[in-house]
Protein backbone atom coordinates (compact mmCIF):
# COMPACT_ATOMS: atom_id res chain seq x y z
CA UNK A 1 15.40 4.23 25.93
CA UNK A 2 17.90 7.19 24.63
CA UNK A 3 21.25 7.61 26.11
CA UNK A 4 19.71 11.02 27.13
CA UNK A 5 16.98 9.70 28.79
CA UNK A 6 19.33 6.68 30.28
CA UNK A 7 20.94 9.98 31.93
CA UNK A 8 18.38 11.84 33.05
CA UNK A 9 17.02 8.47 35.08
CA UNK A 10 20.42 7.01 35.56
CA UNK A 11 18.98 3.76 34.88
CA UNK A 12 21.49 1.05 33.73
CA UNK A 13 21.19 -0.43 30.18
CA UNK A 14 22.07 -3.63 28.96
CA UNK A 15 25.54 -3.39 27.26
CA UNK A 16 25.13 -3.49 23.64
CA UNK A 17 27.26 -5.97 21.35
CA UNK A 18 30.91 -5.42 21.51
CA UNK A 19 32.76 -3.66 18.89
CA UNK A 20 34.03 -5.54 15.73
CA UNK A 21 37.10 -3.78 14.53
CA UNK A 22 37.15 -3.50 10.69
CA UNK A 23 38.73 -1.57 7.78
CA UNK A 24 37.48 0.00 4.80
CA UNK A 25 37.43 -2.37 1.82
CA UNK A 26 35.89 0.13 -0.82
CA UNK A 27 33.52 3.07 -1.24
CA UNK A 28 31.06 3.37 -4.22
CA UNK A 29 28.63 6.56 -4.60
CA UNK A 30 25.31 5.39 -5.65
CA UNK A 31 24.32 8.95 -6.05
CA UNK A 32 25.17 12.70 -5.62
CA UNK A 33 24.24 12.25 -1.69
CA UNK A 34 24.42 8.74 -1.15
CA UNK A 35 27.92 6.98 -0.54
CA UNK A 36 28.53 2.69 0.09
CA UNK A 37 30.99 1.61 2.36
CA UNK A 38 31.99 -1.80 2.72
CA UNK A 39 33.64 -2.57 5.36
CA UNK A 40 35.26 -6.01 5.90
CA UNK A 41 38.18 -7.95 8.34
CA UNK A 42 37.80 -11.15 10.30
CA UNK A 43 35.80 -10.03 12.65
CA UNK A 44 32.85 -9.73 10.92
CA UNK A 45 33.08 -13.28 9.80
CA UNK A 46 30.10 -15.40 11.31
CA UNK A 47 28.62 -12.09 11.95
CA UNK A 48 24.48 -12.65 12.24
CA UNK A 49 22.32 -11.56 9.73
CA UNK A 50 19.63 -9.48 10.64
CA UNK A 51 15.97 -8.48 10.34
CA UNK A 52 15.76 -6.49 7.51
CA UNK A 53 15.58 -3.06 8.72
CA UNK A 54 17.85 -3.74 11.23
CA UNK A 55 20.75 -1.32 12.98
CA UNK A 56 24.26 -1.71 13.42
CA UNK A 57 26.28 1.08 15.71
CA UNK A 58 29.64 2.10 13.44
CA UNK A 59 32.61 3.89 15.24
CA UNK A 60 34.51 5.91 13.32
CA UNK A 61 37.73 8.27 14.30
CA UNK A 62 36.87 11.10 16.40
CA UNK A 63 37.06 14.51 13.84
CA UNK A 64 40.54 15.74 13.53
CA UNK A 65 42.01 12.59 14.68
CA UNK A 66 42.93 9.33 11.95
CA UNK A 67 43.45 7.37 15.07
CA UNK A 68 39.95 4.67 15.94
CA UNK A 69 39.93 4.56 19.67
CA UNK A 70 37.33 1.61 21.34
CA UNK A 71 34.99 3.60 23.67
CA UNK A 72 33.91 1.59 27.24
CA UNK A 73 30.50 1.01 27.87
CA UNK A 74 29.47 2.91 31.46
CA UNK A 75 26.47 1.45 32.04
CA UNK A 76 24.77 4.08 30.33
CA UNK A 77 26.47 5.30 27.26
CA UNK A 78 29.83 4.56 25.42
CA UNK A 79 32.80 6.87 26.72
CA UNK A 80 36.19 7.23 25.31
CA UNK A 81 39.05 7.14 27.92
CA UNK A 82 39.09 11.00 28.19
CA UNK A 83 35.68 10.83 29.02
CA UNK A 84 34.80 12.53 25.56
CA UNK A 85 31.82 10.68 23.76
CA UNK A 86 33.01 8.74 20.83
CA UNK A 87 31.99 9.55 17.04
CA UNK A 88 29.27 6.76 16.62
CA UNK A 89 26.54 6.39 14.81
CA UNK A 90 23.45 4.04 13.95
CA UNK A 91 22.91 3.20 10.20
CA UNK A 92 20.88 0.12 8.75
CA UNK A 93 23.75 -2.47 7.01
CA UNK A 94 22.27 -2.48 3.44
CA UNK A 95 24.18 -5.97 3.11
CA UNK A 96 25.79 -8.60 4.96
CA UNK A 97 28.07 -11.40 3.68
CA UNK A 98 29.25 -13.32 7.03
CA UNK A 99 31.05 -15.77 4.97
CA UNK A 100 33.26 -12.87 3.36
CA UNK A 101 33.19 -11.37 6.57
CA UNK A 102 31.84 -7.89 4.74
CA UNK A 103 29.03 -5.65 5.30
CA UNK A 104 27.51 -2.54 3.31
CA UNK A 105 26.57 0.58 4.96
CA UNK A 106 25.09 3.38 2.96
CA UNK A 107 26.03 7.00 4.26
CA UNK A 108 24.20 10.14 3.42
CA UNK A 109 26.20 12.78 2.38
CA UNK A 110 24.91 15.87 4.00
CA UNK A 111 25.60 18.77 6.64
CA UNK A 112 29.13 18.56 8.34
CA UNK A 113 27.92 15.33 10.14
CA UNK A 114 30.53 13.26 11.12
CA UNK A 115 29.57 10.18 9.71
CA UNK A 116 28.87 12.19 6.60
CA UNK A 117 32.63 13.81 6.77
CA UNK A 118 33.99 10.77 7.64
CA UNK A 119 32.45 9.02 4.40
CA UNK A 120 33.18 11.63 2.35
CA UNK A 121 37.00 10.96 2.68
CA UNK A 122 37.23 7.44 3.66
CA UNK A 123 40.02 5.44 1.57
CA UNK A 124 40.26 1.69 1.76
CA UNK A 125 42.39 0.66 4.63
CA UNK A 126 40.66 2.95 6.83
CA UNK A 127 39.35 2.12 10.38
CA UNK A 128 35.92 1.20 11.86
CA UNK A 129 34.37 -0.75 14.06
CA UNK A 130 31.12 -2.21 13.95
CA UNK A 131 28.41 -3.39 16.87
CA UNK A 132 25.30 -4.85 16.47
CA UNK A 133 23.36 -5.94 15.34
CA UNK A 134 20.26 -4.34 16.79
CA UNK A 135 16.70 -5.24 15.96
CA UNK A 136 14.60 -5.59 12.56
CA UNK A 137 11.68 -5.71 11.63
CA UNK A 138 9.43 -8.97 11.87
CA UNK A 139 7.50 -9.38 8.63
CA UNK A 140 3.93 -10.61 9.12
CA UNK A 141 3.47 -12.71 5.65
CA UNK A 142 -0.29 -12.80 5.79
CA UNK A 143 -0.61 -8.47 5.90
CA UNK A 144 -3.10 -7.74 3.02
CA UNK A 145 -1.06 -4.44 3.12
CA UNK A 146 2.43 -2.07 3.73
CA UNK A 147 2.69 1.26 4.37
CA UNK A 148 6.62 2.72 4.43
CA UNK A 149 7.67 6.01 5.31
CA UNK A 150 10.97 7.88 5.75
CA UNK A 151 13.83 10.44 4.89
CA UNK A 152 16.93 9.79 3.26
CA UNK A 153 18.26 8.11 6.52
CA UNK A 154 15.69 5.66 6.13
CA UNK A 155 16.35 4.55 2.05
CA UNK A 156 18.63 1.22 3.21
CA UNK A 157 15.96 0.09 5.27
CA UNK A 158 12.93 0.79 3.16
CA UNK A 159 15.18 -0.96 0.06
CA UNK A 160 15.17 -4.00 2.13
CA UNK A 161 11.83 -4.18 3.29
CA UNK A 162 10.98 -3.59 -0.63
CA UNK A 163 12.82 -7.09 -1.64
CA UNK A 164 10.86 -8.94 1.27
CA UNK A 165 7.40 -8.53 1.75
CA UNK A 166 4.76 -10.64 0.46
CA UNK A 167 4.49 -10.27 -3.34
CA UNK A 168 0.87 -10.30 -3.56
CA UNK A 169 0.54 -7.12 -0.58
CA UNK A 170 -0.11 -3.22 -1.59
CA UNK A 171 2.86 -1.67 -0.69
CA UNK A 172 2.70 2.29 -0.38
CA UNK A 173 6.06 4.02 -0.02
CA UNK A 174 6.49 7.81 0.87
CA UNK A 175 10.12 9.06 0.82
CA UNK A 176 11.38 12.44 1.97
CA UNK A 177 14.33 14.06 0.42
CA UNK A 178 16.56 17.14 1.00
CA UNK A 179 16.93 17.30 -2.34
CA UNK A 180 15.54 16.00 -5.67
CA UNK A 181 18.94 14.64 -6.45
CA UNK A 182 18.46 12.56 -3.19
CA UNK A 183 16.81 10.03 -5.34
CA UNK A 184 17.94 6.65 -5.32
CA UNK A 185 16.83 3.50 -7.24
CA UNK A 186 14.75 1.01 -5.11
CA UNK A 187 14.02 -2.62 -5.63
CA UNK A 188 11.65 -3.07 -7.74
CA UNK A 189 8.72 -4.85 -5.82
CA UNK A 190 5.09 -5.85 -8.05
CA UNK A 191 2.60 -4.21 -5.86
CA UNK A 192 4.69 -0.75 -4.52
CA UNK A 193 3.99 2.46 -5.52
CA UNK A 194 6.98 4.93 -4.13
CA UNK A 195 6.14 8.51 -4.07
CA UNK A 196 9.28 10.79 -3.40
CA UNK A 197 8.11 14.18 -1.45
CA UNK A 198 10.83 17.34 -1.70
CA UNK A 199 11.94 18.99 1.79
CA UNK A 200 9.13 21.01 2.83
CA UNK A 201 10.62 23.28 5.58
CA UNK A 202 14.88 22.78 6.14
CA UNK A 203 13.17 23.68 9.62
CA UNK A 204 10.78 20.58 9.90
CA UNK A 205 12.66 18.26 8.36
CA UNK A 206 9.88 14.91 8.20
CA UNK A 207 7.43 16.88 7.62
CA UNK A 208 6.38 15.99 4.10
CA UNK A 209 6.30 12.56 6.00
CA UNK A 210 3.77 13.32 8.55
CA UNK A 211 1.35 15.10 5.57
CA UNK A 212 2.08 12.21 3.71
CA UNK A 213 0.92 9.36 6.08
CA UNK A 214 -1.75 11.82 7.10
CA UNK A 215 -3.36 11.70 3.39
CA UNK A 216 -3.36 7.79 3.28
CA UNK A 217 -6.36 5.44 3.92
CA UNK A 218 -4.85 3.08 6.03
CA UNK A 219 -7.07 -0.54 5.23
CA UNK A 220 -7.74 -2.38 8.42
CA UNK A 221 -4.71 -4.97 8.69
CA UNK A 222 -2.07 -2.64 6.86
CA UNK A 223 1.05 -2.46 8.94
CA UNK A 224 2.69 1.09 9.13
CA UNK A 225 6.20 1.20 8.91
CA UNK A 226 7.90 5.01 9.65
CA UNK A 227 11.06 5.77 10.45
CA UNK A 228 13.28 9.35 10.27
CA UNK A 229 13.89 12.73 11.89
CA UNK A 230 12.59 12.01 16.09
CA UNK A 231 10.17 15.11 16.07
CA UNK A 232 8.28 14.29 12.83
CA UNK A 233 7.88 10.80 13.44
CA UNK A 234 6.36 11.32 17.18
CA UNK A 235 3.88 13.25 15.33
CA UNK A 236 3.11 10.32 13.27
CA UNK A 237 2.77 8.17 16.35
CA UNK A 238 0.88 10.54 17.73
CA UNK A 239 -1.88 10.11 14.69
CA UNK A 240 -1.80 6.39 14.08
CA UNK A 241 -2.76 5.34 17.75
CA UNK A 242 -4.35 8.25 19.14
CA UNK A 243 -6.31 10.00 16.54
CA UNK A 244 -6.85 6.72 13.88
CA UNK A 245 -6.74 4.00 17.35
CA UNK A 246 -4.23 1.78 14.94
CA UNK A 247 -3.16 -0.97 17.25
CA UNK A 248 0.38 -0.72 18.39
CA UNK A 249 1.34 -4.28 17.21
CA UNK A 250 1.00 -3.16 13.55
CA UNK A 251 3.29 -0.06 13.73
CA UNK A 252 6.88 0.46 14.25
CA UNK A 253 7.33 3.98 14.44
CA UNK A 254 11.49 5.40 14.81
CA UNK A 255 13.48 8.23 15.49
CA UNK A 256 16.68 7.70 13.06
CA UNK A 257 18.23 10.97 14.07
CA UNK A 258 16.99 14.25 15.73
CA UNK A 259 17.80 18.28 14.35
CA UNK A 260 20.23 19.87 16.09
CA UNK A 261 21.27 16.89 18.05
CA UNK A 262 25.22 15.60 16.60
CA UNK A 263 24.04 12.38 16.92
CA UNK A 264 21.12 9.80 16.30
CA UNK A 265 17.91 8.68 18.39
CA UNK A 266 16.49 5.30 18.07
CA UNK A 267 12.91 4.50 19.60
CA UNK A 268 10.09 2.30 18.98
């Protein structure tokens, strides 16, 4: 469930992890749109390693302010003291080292996001804070096949899936960029094929994705893996289990982030 939804029902939530406070350690840009972080401090020492394509929630100052204020969690949502809503958002950690007490987020640079803003200007020394982290993905070792899907905002955790799934499985991977400089390198894995797909529509952002999954011959026993924009990738979920009947056990399907919405949405 979606803080918006959370509201609209005003249905408690379980209180996510608590904030791990943290400073920037260095920044590296892996591309013309794609910026590392690594964040480090002693409280992310022991922290767990995830799933791959797992979440962690990063807090960064609110926009005009250098200042990192901890929000309080109301039951619902986090909520700065003023009552203002703090600048937080949900990226996949592209590496964790609990032992250095370090972890890797990669940020794209787009838009006048915040996180994007934020990244753009972040110097070591700078503050964060880090909860999480949230739920992977589960690899079944015995699928005969892979399907992976995404935008940009899903590279980190497509990368990872890419270095663990079974060696001997097909792996298709369709990625959707805002622009052909948007590219990254991906692990190399012996059975992928990764086909990169331009915007389509700045309107419809994902929707290179949906065509894309829509063209494939998903094999009985492939497990679908989509994640990006919320609209596009209801429209995927849409097709695998009502139109092709795909049991819901092979698919994670999730909203990264939604247009027009200054913030992210995370759904199975």
């Amino acid at each position: 469930m979606t803080d918006a939804e959370a509201r609209r029902t005003g249905r408690i939530r379980r209180a996510p992890p608590p904030f791990r406070t943290v400073t920037v350690q260095a920044t590296a840009d892996l591309g013309p749109r794609l910026r590392r972080v690594t964040l480090a401090g002693d409280a992310l020492v022991d922290f767990p390693v995830p799933l791959p394509a797992a979440s962690v929630r990063m807090l960064v100052p609110s926009p005009g302010s250098s200042e990192l204020v901890l929000p309080a969690w109301n039951g619902n949502e986090f909520l700065l003291p003023d009552g203002s809503r703090p600048a937080l958002r949900t990226f996949t950690p592209r590496r964790v080292d609990p032992d250095a007490g370090e972890l890797d987020v990669d940020v794209v640079l787009h838009g006048r996001g915040v996180a994007s803003e934020w990244a753009r200007v972040a110097e070591p020394g700078a503050g964060a804070a880090i909860s999480g982290p949230g739920r992977g993905y589960a690899v079944d070792p015995d699928a005969p096949a892979f399907l992976l899907a995404g935008d940009e905002s899903a590279l980190p955790a497509i990368a990872q899936l890419l270095e663990v799934l079974p060696v001997r499985a097909a792996v298709q991977v369709h990625v959707e960029v805002a622009a052909p400089d948007g590219r990254s390198a991906l692990p190399d894995h012996p059975g992928a094929t990764v086909i990169w797909h331009d915007l389509a529509d700045p309107h419809d952002p994902g929707s290179a994705i949906v065509a894309a999954v829509r063209t494939e011959t998903i094999a009985e026993g492939t497990r679908v893996w989509v994640a990006g924009e919320a609209a596009s990738v209801q429209r995927v979920r849409k097709y695998l289990f009502e139109e092709l009947g795909i049991p819901r056990a092979q698919c994670t399907v999730r909203g990264y982030w939604k247009r027009g919405r200054s913030g992210d949405a995370d759904d199975d």
